[in-house]
ModelCIF file with pLDDT and N, C-alpha, C, O atoms, coordinates in Angstrom:
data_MODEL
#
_entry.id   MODEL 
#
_entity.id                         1 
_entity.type                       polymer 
_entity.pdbx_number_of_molecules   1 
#
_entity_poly.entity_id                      1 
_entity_poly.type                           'polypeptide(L)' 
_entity_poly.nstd_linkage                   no 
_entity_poly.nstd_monomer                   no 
_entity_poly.pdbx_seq_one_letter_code       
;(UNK)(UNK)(UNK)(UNK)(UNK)(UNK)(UNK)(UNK)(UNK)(UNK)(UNK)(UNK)(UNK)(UNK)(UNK)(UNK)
(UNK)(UNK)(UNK)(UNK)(UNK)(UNK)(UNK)(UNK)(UNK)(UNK)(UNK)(UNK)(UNK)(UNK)(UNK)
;
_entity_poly.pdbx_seq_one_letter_code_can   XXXXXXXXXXXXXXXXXXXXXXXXXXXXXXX 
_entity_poly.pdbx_strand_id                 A 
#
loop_
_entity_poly_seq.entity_id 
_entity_poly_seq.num 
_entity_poly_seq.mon_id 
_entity_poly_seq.hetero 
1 1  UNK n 
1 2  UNK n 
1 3  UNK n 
1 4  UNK n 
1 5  UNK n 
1 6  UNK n 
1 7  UNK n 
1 8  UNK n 
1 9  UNK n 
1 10 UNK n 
1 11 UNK n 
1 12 UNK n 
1 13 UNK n 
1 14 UNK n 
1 15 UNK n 
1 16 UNK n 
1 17 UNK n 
1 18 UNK n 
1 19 UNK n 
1 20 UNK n 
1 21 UNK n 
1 22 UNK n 
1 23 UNK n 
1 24 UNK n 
1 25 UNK n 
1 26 UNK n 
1 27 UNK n 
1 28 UNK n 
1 29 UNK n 
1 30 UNK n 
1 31 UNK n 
#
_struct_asym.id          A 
_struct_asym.entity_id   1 
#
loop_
_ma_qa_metric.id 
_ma_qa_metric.mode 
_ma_qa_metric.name 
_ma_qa_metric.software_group_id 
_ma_qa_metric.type 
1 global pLDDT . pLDDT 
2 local  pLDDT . pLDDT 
#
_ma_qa_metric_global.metric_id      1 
_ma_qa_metric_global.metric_value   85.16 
_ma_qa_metric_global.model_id       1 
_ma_qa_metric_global.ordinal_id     1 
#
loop_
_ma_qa_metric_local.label_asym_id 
_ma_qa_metric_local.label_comp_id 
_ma_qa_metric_local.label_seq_id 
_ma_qa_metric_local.metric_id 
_ma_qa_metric_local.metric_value 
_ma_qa_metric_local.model_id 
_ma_qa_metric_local.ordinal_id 
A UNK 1  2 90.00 1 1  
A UNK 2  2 92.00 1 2  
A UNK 3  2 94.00 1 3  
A UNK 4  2 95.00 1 4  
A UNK 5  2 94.00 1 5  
A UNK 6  2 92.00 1 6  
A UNK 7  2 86.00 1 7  
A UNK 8  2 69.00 1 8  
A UNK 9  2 60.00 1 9  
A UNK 10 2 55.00 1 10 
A UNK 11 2 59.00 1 11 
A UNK 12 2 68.00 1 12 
A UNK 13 2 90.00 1 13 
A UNK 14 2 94.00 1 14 
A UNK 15 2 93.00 1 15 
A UNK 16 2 94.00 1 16 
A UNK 17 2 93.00 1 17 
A UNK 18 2 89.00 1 18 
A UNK 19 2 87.00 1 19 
A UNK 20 2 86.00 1 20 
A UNK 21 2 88.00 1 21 
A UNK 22 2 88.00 1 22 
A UNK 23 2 89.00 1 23 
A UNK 24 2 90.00 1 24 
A UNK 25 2 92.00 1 25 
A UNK 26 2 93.00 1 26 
A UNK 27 2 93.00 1 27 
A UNK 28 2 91.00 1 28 
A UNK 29 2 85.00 1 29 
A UNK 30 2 78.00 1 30 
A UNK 31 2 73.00 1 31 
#
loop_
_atom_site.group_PDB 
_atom_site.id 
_atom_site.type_symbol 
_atom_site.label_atom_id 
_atom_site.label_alt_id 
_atom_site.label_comp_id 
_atom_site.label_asym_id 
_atom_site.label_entity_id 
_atom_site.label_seq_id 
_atom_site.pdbx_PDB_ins_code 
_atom_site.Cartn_x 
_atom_site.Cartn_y 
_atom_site.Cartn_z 
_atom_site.occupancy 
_atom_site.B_iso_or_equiv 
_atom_site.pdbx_formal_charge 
_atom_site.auth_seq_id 
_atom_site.auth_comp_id 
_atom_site.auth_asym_id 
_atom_site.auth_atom_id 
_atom_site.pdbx_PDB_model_num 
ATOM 1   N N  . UNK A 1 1  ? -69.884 -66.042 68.570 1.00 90.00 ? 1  UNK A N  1 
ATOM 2   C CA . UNK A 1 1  ? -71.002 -65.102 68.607 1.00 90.00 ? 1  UNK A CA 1 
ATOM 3   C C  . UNK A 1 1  ? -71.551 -64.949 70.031 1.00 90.00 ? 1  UNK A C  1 
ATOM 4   O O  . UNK A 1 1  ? -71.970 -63.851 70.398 1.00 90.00 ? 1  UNK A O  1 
ATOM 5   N N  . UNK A 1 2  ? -71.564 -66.164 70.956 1.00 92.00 ? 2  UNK A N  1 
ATOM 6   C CA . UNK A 1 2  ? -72.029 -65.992 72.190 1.00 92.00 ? 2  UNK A CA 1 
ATOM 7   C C  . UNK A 1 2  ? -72.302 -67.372 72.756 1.00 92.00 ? 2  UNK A C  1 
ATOM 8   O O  . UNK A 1 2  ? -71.827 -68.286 72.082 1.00 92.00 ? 2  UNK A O  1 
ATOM 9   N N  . UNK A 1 3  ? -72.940 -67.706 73.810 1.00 94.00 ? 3  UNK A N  1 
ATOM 10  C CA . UNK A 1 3  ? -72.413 -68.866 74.274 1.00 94.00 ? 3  UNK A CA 1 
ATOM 11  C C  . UNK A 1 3  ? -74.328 -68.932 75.504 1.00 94.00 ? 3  UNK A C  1 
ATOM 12  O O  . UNK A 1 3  ? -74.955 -67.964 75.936 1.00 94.00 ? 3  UNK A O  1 
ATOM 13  N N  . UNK A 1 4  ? -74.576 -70.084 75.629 1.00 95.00 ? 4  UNK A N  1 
ATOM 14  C CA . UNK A 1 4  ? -75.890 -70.237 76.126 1.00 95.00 ? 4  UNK A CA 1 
ATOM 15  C C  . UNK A 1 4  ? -75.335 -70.604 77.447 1.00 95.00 ? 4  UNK A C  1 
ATOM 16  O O  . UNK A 1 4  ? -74.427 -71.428 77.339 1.00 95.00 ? 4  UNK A O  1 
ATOM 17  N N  . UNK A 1 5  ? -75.620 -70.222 78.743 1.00 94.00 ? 5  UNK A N  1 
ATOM 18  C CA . UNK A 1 5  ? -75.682 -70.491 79.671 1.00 94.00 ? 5  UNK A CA 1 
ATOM 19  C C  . UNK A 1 5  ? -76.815 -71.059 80.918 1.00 94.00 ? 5  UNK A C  1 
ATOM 20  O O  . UNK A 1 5  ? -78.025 -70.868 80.799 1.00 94.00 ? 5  UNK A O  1 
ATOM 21  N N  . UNK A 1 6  ? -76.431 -71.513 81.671 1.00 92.00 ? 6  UNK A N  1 
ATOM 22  C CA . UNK A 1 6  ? -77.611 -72.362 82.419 1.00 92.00 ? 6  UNK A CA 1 
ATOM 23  C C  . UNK A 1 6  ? -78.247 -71.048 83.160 1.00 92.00 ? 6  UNK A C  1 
ATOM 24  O O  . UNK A 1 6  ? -77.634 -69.987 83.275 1.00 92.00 ? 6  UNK A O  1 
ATOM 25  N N  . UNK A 1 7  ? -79.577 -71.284 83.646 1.00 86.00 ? 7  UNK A N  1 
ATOM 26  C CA . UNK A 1 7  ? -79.877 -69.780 84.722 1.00 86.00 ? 7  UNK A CA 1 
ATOM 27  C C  . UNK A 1 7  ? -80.877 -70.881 85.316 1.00 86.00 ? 7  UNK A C  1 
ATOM 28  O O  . UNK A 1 7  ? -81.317 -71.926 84.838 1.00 86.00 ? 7  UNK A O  1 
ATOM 29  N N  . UNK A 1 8  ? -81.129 -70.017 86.973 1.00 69.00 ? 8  UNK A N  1 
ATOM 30  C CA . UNK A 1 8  ? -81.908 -70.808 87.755 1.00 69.00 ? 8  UNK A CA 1 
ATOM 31  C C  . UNK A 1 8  ? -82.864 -69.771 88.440 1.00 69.00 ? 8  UNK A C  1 
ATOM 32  O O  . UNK A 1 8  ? -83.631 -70.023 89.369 1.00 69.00 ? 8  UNK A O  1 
ATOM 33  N N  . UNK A 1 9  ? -82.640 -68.247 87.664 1.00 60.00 ? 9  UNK A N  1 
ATOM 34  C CA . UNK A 1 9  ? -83.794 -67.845 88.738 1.00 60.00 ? 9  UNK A CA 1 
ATOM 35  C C  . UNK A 1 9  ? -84.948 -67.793 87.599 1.00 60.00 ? 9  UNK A C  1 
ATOM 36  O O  . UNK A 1 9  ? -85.016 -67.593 86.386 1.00 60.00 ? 9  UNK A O  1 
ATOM 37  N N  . UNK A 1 10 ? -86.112 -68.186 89.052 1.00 55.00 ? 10 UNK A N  1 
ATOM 38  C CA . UNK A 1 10 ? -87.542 -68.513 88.309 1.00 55.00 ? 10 UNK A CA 1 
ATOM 39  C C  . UNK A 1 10 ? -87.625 -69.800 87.894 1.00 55.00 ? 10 UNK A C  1 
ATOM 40  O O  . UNK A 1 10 ? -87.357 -70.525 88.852 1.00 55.00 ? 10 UNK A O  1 
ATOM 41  N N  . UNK A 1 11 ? -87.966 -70.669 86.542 1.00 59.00 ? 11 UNK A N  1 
ATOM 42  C CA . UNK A 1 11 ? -87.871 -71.983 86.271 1.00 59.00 ? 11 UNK A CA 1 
ATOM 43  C C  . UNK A 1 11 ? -86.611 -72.341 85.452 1.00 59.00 ? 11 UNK A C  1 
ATOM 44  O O  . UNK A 1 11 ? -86.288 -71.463 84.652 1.00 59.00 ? 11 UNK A O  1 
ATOM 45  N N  . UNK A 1 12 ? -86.175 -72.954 85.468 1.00 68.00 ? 12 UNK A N  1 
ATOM 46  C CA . UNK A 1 12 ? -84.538 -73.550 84.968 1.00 68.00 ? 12 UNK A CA 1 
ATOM 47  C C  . UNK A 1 12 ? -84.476 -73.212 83.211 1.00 68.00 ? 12 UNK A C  1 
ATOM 48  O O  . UNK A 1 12 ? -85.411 -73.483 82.459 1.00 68.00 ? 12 UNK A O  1 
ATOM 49  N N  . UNK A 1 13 ? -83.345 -72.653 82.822 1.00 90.00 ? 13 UNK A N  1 
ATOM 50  C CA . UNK A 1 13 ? -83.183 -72.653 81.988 1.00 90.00 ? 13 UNK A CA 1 
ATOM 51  C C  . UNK A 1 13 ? -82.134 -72.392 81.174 1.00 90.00 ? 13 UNK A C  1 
ATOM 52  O O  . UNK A 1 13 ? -81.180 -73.166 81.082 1.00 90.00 ? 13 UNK A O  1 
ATOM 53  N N  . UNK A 1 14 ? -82.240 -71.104 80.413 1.00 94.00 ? 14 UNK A N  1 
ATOM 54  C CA . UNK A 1 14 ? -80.526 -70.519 80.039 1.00 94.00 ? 14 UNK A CA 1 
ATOM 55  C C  . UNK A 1 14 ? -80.979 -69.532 79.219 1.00 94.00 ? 14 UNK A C  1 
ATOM 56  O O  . UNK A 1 14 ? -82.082 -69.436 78.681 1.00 94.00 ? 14 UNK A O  1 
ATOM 57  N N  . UNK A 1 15 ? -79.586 -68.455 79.144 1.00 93.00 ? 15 UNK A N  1 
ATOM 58  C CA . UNK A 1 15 ? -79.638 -67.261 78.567 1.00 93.00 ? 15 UNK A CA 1 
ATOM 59  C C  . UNK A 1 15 ? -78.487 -67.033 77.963 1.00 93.00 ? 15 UNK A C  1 
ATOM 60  O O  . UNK A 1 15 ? -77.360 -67.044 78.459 1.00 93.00 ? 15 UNK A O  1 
ATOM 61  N N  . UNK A 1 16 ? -78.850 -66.798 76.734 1.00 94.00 ? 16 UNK A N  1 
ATOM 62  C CA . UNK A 1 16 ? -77.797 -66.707 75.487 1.00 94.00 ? 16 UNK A CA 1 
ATOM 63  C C  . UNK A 1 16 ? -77.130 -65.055 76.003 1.00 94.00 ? 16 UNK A C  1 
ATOM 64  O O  . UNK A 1 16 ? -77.852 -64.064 76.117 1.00 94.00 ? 16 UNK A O  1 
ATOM 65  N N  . UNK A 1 17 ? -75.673 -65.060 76.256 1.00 93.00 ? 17 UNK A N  1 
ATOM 66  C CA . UNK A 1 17 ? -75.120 -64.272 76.308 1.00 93.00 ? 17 UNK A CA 1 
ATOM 67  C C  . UNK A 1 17 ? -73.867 -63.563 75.145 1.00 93.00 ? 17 UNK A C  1 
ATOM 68  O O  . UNK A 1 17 ? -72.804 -64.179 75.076 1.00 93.00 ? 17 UNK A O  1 
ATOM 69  N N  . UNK A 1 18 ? -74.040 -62.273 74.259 1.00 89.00 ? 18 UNK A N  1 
ATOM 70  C CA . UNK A 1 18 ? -73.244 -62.451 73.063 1.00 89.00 ? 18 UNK A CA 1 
ATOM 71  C C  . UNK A 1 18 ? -71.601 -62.509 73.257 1.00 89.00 ? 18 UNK A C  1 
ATOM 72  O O  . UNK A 1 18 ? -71.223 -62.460 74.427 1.00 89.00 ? 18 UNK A O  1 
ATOM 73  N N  . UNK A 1 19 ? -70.888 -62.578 72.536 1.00 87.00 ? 19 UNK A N  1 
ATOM 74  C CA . UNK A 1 19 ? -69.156 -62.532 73.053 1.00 87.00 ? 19 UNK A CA 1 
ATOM 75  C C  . UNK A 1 19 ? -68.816 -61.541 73.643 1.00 87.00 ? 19 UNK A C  1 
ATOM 76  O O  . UNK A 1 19 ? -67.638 -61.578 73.999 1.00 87.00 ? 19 UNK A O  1 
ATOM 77  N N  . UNK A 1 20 ? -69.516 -60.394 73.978 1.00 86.00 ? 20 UNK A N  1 
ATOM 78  C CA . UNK A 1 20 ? -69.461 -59.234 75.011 1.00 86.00 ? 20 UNK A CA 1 
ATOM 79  C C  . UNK A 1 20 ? -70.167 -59.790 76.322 1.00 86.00 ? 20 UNK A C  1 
ATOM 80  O O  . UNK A 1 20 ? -70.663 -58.989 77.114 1.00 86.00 ? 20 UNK A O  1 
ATOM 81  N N  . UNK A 1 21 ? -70.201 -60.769 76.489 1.00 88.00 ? 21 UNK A N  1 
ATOM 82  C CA . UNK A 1 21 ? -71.545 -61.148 78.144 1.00 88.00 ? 21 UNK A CA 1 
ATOM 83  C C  . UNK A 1 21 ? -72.564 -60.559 78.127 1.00 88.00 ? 21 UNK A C  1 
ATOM 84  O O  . UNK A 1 21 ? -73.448 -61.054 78.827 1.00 88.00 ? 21 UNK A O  1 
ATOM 85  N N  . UNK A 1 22 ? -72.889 -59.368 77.407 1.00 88.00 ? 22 UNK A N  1 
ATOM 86  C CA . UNK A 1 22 ? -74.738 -59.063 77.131 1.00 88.00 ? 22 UNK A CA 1 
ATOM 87  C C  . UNK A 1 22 ? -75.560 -60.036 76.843 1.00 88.00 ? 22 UNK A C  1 
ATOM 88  O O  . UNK A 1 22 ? -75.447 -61.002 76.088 1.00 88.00 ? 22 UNK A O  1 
ATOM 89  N N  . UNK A 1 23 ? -76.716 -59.540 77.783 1.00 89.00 ? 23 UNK A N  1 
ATOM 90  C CA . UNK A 1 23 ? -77.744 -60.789 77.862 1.00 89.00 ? 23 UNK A CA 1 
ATOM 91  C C  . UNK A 1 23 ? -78.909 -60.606 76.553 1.00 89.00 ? 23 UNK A C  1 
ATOM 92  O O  . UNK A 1 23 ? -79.700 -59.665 76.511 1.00 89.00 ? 23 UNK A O  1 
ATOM 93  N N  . UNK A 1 24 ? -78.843 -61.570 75.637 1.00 90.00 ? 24 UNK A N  1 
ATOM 94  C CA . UNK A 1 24 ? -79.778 -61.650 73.993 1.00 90.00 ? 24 UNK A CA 1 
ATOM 95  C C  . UNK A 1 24 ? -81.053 -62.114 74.248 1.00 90.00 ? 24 UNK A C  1 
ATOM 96  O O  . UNK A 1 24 ? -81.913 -61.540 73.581 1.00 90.00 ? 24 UNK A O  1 
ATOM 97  N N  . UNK A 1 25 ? -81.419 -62.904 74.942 1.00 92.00 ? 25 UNK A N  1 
ATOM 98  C CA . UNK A 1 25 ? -82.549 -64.215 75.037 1.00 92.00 ? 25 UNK A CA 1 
ATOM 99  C C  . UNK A 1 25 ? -82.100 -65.054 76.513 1.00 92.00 ? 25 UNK A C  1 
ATOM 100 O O  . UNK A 1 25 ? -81.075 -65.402 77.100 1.00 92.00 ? 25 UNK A O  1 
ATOM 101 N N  . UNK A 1 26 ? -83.463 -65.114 76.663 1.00 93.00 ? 26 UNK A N  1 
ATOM 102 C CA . UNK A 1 26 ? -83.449 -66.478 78.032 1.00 93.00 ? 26 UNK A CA 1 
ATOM 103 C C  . UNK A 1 26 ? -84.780 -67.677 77.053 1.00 93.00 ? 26 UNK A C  1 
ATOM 104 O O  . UNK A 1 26 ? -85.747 -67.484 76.316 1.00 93.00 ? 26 UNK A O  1 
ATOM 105 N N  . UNK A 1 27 ? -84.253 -68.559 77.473 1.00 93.00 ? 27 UNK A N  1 
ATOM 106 C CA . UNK A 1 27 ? -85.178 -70.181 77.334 1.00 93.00 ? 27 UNK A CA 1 
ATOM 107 C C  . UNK A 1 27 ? -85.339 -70.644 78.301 1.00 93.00 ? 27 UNK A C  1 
ATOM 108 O O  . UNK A 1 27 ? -84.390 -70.848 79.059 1.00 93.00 ? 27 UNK A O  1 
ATOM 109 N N  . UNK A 1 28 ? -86.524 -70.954 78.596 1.00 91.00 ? 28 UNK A N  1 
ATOM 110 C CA . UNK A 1 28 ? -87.234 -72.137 79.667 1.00 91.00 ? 28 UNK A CA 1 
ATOM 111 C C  . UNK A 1 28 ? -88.030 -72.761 78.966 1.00 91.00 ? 28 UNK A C  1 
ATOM 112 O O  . UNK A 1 28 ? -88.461 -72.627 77.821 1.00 91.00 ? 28 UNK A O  1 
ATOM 113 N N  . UNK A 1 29 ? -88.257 -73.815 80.183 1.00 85.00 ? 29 UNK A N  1 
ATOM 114 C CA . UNK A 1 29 ? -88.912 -74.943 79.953 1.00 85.00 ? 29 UNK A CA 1 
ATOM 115 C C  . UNK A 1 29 ? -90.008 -75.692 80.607 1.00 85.00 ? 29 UNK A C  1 
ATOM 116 O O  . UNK A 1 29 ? -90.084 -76.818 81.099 1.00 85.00 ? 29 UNK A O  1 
ATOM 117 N N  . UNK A 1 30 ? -90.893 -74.637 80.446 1.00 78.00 ? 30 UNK A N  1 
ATOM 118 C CA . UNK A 1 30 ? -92.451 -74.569 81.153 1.00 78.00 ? 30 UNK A CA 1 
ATOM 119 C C  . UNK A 1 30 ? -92.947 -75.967 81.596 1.00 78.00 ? 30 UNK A C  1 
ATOM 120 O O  . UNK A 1 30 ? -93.230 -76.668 80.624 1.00 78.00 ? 30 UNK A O  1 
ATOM 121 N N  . UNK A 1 31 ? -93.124 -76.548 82.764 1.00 73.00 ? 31 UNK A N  1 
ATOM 122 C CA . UNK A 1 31 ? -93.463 -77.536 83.578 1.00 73.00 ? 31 UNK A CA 1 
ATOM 123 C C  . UNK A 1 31 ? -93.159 -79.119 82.658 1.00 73.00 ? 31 UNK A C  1 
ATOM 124 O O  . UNK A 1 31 ? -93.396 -80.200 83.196 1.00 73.00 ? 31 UNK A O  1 
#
């Protein structure tokens, strides 16, 4: 279905990308 990846701009986190690489959702992890 898609696969969560790490991301670093702004505060660290990750963004669920679907099996096409479109971006669904980002998660962080507020201080």
């Amino acid at each position: 279905l898609g696969r969560f990846v790490t991301m670093l701009d702004g505060a660290p986190g990750y963004r669920f990308d679907d099996a096409q690489g479109g971006a669904v959702l980002a998660l962080s992890k507020p201080s």
